[in-house]
PDB file of N, CA and C in Angstrom:
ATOM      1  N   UNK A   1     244.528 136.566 101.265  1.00  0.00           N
ATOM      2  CA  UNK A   1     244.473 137.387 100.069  1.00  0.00           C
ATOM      3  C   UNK A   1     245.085 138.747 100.375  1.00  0.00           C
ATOM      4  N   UNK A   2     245.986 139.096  99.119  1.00  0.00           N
ATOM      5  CA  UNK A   2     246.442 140.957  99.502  1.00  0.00           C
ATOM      6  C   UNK A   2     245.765 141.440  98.201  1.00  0.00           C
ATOM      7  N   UNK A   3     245.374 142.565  98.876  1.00  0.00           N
ATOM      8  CA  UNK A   3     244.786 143.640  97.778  1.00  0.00           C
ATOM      9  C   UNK A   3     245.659 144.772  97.706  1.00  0.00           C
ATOM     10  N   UNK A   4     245.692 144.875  96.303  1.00  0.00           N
ATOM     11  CA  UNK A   4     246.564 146.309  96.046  1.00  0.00           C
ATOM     12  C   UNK A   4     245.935 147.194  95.008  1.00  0.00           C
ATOM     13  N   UNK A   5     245.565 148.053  94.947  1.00  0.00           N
ATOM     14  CA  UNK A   5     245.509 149.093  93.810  1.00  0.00           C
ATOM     15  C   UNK A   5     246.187 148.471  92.631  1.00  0.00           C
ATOM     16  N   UNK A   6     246.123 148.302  91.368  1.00  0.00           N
ATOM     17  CA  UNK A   6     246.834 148.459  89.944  1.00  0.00           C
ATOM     18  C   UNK A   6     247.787 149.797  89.717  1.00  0.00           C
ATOM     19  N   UNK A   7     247.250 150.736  90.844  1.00  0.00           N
ATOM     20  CA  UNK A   7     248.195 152.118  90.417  1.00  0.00           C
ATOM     21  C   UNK A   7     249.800 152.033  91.530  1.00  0.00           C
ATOM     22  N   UNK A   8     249.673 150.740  92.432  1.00  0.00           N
ATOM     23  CA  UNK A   8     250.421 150.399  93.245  1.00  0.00           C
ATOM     24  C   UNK A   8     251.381 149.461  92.945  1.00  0.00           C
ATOM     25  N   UNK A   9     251.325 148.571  92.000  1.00  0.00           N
ATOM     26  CA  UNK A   9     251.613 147.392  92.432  1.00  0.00           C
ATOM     27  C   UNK A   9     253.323 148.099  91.387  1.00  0.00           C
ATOM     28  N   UNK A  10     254.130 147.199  92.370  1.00  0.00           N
ATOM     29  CA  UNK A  10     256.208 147.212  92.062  1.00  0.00           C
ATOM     30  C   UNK A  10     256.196 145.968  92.108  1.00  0.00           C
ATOM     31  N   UNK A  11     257.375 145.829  91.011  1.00  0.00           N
ATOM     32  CA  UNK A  11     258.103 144.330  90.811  1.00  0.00           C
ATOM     33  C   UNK A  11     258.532 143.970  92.562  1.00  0.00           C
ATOM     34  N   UNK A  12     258.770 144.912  93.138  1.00  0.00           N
ATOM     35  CA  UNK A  12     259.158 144.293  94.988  1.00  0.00           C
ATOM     36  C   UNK A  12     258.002 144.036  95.090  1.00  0.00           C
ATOM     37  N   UNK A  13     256.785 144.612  94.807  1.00  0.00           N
ATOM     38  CA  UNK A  13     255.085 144.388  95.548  1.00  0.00           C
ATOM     39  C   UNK A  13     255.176 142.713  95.759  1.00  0.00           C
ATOM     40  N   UNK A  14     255.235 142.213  93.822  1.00  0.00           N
ATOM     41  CA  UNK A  14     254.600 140.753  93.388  1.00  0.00           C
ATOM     42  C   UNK A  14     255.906 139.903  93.988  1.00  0.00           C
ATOM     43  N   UNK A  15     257.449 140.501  94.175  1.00  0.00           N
ATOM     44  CA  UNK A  15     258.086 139.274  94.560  1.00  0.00           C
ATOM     45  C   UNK A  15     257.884 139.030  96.184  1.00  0.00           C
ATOM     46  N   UNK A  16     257.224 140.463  97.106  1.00  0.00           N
ATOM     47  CA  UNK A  16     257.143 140.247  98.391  1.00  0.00           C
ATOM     48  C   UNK A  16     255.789 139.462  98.331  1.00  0.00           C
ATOM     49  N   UNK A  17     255.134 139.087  97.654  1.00  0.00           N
ATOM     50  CA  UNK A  17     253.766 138.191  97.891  1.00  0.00           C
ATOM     51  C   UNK A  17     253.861 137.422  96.444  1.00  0.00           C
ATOM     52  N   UNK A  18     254.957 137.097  96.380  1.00  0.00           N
ATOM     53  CA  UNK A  18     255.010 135.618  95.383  1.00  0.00           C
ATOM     54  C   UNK A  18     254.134 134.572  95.961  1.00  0.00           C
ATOM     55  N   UNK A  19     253.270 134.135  94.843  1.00  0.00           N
ATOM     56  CA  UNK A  19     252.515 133.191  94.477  1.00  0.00           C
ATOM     57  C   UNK A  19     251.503 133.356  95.618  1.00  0.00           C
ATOM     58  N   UNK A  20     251.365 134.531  96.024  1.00  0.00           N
ATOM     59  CA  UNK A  20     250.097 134.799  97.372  1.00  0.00           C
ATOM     60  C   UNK A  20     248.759 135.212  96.199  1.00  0.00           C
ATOM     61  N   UNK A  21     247.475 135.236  96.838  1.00  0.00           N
ATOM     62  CA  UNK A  21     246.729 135.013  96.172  1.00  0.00           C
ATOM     63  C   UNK A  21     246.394 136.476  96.555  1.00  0.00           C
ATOM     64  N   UNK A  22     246.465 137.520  94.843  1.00  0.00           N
ATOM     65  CA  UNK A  22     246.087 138.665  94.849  1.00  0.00           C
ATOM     66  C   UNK A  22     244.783 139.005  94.808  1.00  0.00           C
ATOM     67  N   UNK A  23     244.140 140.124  94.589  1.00  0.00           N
ATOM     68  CA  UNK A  23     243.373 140.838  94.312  1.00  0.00           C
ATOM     69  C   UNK A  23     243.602 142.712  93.930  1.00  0.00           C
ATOM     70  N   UNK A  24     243.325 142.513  92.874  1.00  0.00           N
ATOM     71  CA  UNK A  24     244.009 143.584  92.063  1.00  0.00           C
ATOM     72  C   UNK A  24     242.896 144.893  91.797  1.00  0.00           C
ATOM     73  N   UNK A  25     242.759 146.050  92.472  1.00  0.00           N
ATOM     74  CA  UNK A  25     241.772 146.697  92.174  1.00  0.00           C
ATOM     75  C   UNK A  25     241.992 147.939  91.264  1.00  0.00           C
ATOM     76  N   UNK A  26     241.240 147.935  90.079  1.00  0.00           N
ATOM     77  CA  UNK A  26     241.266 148.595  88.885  1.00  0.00           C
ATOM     78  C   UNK A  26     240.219 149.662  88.199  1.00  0.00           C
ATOM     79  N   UNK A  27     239.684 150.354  88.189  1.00  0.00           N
ATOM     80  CA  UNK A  27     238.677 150.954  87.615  1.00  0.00           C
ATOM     81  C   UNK A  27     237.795 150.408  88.404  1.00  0.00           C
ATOM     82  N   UNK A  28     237.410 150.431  89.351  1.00  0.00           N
ATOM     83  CA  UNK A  28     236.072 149.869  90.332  1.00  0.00           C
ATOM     84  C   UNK A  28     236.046 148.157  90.581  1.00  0.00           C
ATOM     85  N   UNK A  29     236.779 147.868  88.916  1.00  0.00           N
ATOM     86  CA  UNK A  29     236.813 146.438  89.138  1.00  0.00           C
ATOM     87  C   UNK A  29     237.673 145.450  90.231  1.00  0.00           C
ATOM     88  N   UNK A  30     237.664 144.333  90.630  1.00  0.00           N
ATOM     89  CA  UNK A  30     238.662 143.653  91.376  1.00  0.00           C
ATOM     90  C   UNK A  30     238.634 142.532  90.388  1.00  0.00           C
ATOM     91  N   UNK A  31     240.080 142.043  90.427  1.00  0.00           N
ATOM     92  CA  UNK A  31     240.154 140.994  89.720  1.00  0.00           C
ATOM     93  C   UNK A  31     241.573 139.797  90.513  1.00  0.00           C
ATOM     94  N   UNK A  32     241.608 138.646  90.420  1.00  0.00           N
ATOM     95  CA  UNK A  32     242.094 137.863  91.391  1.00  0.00           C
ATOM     96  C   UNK A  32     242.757 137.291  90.554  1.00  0.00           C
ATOM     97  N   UNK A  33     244.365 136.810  91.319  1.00  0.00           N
ATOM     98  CA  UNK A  33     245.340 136.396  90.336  1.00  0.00           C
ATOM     99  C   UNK A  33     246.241 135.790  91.597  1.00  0.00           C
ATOM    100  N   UNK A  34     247.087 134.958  91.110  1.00  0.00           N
ATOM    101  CA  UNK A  34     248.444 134.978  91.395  1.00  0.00           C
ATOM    102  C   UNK A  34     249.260 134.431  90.545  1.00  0.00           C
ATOM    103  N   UNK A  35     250.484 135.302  91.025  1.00  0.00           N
ATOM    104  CA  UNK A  35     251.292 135.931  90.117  1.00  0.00           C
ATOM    105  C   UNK A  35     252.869 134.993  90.720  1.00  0.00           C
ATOM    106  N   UNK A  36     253.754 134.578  90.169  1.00  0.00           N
ATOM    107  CA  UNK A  36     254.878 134.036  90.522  1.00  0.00           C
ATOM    108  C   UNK A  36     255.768 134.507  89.444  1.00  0.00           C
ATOM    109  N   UNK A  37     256.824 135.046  90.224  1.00  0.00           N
ATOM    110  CA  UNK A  37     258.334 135.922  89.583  1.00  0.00           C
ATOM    111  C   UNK A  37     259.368 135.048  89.726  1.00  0.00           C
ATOM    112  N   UNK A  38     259.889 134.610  88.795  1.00  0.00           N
ATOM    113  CA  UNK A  38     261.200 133.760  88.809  1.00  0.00           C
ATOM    114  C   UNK A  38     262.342 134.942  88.151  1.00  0.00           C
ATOM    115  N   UNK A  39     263.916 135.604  89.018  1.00  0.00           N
ATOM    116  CA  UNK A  39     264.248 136.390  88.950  1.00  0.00           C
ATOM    117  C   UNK A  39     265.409 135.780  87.600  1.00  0.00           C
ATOM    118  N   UNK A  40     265.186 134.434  87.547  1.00  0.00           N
ATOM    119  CA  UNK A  40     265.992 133.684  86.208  1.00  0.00           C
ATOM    120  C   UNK A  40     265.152 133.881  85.159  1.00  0.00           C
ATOM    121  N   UNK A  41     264.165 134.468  84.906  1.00  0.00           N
ATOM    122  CA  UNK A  41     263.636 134.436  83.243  1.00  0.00           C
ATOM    123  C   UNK A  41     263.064 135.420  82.969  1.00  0.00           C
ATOM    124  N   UNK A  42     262.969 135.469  81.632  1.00  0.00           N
ATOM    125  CA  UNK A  42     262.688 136.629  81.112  1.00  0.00           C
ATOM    126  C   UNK A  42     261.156 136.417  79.855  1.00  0.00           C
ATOM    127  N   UNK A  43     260.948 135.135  80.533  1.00  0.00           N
ATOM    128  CA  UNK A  43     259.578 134.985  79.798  1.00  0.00           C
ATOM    129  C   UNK A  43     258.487 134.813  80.644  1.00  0.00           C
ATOM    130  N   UNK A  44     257.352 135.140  79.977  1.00  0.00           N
ATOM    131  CA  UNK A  44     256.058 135.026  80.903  1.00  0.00           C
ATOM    132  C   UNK A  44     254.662 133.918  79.854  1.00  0.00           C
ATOM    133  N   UNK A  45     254.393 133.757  81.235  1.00  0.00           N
ATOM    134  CA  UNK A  45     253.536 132.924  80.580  1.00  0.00           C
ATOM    135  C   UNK A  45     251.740 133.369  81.655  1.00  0.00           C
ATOM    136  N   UNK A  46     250.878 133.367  80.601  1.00  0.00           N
ATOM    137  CA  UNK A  46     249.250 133.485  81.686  1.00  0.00           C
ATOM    138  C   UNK A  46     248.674 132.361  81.695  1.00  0.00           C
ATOM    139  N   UNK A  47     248.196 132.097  82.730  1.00  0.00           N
ATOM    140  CA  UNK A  47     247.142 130.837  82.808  1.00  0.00           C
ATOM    141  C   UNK A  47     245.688 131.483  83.055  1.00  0.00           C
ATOM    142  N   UNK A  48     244.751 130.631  82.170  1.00  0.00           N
ATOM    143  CA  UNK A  48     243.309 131.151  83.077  1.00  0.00           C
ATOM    144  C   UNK A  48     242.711 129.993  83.266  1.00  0.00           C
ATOM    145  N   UNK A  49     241.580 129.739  83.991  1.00  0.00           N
ATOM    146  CA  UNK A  49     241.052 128.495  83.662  1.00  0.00           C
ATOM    147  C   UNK A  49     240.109 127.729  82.897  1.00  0.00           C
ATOM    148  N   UNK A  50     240.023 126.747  82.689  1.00  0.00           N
ATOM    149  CA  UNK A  50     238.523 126.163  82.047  1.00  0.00           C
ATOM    150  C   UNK A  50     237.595 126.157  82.602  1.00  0.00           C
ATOM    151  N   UNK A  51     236.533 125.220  82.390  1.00  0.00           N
ATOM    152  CA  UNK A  51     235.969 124.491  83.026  1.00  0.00           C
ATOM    153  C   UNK A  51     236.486 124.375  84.583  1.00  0.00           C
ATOM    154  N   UNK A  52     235.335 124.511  85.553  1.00  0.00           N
ATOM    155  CA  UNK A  52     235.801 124.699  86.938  1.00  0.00           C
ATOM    156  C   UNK A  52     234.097 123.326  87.697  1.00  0.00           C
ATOM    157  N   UNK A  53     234.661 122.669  88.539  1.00  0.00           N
ATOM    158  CA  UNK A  53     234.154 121.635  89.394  1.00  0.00           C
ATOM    159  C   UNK A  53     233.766 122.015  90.518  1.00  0.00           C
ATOM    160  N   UNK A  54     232.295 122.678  90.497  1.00  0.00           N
ATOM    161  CA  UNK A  54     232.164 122.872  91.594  1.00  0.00           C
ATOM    162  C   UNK A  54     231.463 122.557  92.833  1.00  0.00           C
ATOM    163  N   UNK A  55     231.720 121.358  93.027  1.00  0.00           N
ATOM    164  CA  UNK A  55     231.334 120.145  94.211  1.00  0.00           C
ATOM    165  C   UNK A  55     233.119 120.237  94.105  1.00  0.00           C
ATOM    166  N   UNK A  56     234.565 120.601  93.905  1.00  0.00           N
ATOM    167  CA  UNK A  56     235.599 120.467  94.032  1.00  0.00           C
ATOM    168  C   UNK A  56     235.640 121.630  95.072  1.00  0.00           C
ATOM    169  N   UNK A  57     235.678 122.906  93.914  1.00  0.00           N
ATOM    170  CA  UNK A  57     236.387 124.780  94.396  1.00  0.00           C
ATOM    171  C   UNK A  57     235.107 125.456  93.560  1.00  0.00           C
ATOM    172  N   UNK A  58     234.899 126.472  94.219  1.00  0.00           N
ATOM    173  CA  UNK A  58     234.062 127.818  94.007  1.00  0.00           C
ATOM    174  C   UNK A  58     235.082 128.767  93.630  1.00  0.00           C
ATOM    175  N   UNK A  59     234.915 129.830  92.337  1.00  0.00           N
ATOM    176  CA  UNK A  59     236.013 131.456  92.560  1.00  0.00           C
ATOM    177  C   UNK A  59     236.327 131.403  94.135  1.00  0.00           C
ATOM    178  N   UNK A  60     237.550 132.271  93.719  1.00  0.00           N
ATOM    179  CA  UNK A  60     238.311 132.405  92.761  1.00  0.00           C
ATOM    180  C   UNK A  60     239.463 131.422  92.503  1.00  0.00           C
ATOM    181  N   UNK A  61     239.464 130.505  91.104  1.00  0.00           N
ATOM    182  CA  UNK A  61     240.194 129.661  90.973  1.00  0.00           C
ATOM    183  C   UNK A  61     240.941 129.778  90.068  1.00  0.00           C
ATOM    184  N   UNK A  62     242.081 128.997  90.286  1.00  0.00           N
ATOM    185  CA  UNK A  62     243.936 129.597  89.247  1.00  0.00           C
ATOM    186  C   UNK A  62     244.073 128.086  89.333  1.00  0.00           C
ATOM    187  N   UNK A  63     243.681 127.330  88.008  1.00  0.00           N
ATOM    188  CA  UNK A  63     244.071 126.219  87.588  1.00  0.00           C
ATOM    189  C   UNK A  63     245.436 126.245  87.485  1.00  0.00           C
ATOM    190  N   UNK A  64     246.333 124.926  87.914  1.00  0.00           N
ATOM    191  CA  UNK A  64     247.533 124.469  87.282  1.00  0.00           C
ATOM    192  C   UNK A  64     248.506 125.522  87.995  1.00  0.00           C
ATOM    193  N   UNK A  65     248.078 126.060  89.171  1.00  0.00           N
ATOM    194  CA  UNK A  65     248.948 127.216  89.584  1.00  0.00           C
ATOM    195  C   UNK A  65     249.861 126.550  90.740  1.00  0.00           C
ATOM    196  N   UNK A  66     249.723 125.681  91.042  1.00  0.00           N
ATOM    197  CA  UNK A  66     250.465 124.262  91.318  1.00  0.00           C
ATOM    198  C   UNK A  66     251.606 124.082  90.533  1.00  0.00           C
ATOM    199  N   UNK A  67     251.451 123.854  89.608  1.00  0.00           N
ATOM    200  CA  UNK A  67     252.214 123.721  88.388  1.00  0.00           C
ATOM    201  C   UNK A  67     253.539 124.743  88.430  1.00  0.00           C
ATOM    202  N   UNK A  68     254.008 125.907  88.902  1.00  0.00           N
ATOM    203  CA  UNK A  68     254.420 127.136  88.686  1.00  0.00           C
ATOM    204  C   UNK A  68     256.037 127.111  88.644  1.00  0.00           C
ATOM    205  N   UNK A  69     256.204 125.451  89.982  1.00  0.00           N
ATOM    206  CA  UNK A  69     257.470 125.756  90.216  1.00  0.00           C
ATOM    207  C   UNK A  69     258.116 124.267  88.740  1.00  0.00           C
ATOM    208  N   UNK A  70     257.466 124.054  88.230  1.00  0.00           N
ATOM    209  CA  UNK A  70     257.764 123.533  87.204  1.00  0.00           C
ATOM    210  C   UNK A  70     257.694 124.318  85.420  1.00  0.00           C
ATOM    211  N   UNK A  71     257.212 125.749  85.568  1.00  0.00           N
ATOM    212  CA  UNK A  71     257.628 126.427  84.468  1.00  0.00           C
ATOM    213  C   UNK A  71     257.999 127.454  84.633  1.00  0.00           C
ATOM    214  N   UNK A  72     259.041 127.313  83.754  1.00  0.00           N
ATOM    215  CA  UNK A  72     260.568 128.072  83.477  1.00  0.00           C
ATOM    216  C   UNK A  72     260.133 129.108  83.080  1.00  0.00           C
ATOM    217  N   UNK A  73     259.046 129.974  83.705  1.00  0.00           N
ATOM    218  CA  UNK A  73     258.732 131.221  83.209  1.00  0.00           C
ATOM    219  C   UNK A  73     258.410 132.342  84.272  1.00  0.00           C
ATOM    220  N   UNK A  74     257.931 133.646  84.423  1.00  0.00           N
ATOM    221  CA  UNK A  74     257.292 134.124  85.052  1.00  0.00           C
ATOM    222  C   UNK A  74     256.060 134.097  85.194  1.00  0.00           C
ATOM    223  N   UNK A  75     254.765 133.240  85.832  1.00  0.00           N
ATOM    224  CA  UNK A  75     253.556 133.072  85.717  1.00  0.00           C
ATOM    225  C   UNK A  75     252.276 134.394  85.979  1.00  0.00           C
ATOM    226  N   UNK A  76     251.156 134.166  85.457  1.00  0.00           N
ATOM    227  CA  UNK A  76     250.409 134.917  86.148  1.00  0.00           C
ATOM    228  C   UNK A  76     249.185 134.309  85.743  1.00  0.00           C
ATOM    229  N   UNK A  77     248.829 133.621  86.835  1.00  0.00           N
ATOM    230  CA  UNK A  77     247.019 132.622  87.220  1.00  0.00           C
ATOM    231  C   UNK A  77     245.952 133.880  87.620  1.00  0.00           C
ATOM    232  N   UNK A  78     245.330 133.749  86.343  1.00  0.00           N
ATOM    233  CA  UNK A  78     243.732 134.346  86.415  1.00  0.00           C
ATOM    234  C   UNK A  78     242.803 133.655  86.764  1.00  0.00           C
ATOM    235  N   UNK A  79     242.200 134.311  87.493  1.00  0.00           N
ATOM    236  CA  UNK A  79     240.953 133.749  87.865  1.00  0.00           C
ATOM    237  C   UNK A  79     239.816 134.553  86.989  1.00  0.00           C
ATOM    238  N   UNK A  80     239.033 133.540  86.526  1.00  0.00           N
ATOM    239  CA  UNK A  80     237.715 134.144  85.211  1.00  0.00           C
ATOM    240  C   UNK A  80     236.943 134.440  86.218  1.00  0.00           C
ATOM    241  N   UNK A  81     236.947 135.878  86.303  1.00  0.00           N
ATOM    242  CA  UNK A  81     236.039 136.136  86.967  1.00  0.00           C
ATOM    243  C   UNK A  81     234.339 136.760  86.362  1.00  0.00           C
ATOM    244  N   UNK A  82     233.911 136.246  85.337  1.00  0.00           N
ATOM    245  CA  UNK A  82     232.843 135.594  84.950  1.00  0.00           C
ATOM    246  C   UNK A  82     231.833 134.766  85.865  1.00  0.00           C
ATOM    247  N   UNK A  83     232.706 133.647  85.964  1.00  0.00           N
ATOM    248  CA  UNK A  83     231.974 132.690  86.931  1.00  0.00           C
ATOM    249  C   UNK A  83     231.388 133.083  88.047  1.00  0.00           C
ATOM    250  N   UNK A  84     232.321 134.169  88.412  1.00  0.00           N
ATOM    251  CA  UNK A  84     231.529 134.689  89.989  1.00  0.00           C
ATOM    252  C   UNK A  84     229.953 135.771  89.943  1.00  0.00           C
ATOM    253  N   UNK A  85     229.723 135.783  88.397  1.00  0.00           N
ATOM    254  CA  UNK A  85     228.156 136.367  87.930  1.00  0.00           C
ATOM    255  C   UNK A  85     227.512 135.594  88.259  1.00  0.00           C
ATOM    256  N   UNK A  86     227.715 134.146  87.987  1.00  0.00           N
ATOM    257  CA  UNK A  86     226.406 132.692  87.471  1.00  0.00           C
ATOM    258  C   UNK A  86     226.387 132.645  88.885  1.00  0.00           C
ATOM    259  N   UNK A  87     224.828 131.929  88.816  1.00  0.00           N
ATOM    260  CA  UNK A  87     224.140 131.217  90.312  1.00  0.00           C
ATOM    261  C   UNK A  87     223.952 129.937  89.368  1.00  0.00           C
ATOM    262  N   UNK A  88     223.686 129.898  88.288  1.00  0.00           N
ATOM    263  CA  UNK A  88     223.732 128.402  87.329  1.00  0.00           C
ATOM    264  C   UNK A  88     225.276 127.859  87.482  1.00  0.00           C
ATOM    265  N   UNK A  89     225.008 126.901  88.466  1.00  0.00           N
ATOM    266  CA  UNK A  89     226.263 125.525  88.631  1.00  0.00           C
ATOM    267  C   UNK A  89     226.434 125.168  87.534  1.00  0.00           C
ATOM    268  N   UNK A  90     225.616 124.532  86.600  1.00  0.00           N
ATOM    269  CA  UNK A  90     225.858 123.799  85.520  1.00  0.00           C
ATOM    270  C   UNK A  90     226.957 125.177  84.473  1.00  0.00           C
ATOM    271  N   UNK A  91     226.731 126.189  84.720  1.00  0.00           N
ATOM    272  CA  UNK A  91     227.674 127.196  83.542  1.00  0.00           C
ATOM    273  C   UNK A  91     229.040 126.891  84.091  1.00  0.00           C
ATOM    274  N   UNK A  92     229.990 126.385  84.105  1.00  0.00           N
ATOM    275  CA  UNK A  92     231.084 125.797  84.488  1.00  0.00           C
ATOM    276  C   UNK A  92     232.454 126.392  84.149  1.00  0.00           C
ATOM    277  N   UNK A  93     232.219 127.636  82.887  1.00  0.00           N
ATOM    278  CA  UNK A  93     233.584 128.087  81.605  1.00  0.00           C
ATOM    279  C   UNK A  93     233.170 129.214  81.082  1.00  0.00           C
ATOM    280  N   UNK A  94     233.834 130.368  80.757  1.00  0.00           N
ATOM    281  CA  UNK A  94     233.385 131.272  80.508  1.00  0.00           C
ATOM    282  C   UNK A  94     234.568 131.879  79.077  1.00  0.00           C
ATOM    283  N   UNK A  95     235.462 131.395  79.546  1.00  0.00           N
ATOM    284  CA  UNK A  95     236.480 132.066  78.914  1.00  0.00           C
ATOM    285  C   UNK A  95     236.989 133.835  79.039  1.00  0.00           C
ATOM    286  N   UNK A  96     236.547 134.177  79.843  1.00  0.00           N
ATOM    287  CA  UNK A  96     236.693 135.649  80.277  1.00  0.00           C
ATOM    288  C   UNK A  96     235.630 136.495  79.847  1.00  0.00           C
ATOM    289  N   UNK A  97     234.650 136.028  79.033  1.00  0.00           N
ATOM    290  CA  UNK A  97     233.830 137.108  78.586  1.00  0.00           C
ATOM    291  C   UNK A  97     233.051 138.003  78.973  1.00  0.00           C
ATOM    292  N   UNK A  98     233.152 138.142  80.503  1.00  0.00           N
ATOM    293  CA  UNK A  98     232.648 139.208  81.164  1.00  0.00           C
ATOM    294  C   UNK A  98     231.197 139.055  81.535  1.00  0.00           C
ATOM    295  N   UNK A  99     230.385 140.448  82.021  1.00  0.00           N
ATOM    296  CA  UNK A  99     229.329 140.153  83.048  1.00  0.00           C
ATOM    297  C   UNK A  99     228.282 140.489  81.704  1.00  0.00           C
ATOM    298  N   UNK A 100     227.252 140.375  81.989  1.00  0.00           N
ATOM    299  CA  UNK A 100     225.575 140.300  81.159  1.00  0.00           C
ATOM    300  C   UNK A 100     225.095 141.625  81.943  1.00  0.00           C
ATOM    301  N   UNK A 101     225.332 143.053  80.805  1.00  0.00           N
ATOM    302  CA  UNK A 101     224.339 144.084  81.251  1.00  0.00           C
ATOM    303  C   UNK A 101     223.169 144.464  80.548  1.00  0.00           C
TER     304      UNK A 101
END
């Protein structure tokens, strides 16, 4: 994993750690991604995930980020970092909605 500041990160940052598994630190928060730059396009596309298996992978997980060198885009795999609140296995999906204060 590389960690960078949000007040850091250059288009050289994400192509010198293409498709490396970030951690992005922001307002106190950290948040986990990877990111893949294709210097042929000019579109982007985000992935986050669903539903996550966990007797499979535990956070931080980037569904379909496998997938990357098959779309014709610039990617960027979120990891919901939601999931990493629950101690309930069975809560599986969050959709990004953040922590319970």
């Amino acid at each position: 994993m590389v960690k960078i500041s949000s007040e850091d990160i250059t288009l050289d940052f994400l192509k010198s750690n293409n498709g490396k598994e970030l951690i992005i630190a922001h307002n106190n928060e950290t948040f986990y991604m990877k990111v893949y730059v294709k210097d042929n396009s000019k579109r982007l596309a985000v992935h986050t995930n669903g539903a996550i298996d966990y007797t499979i992978k535990t956070p931080p997980v980037y569904q379909r980020s496998s997938w990357s060198s098959n779309i014709e885009a610039n990617s960027i795999f979120l990891d919901d970092k939601t999931l990493h609140y629950t101690n309930d296995k069975k809560f599986n999906t969050a959709w990004l909605i953040g922590e319970k204060k």
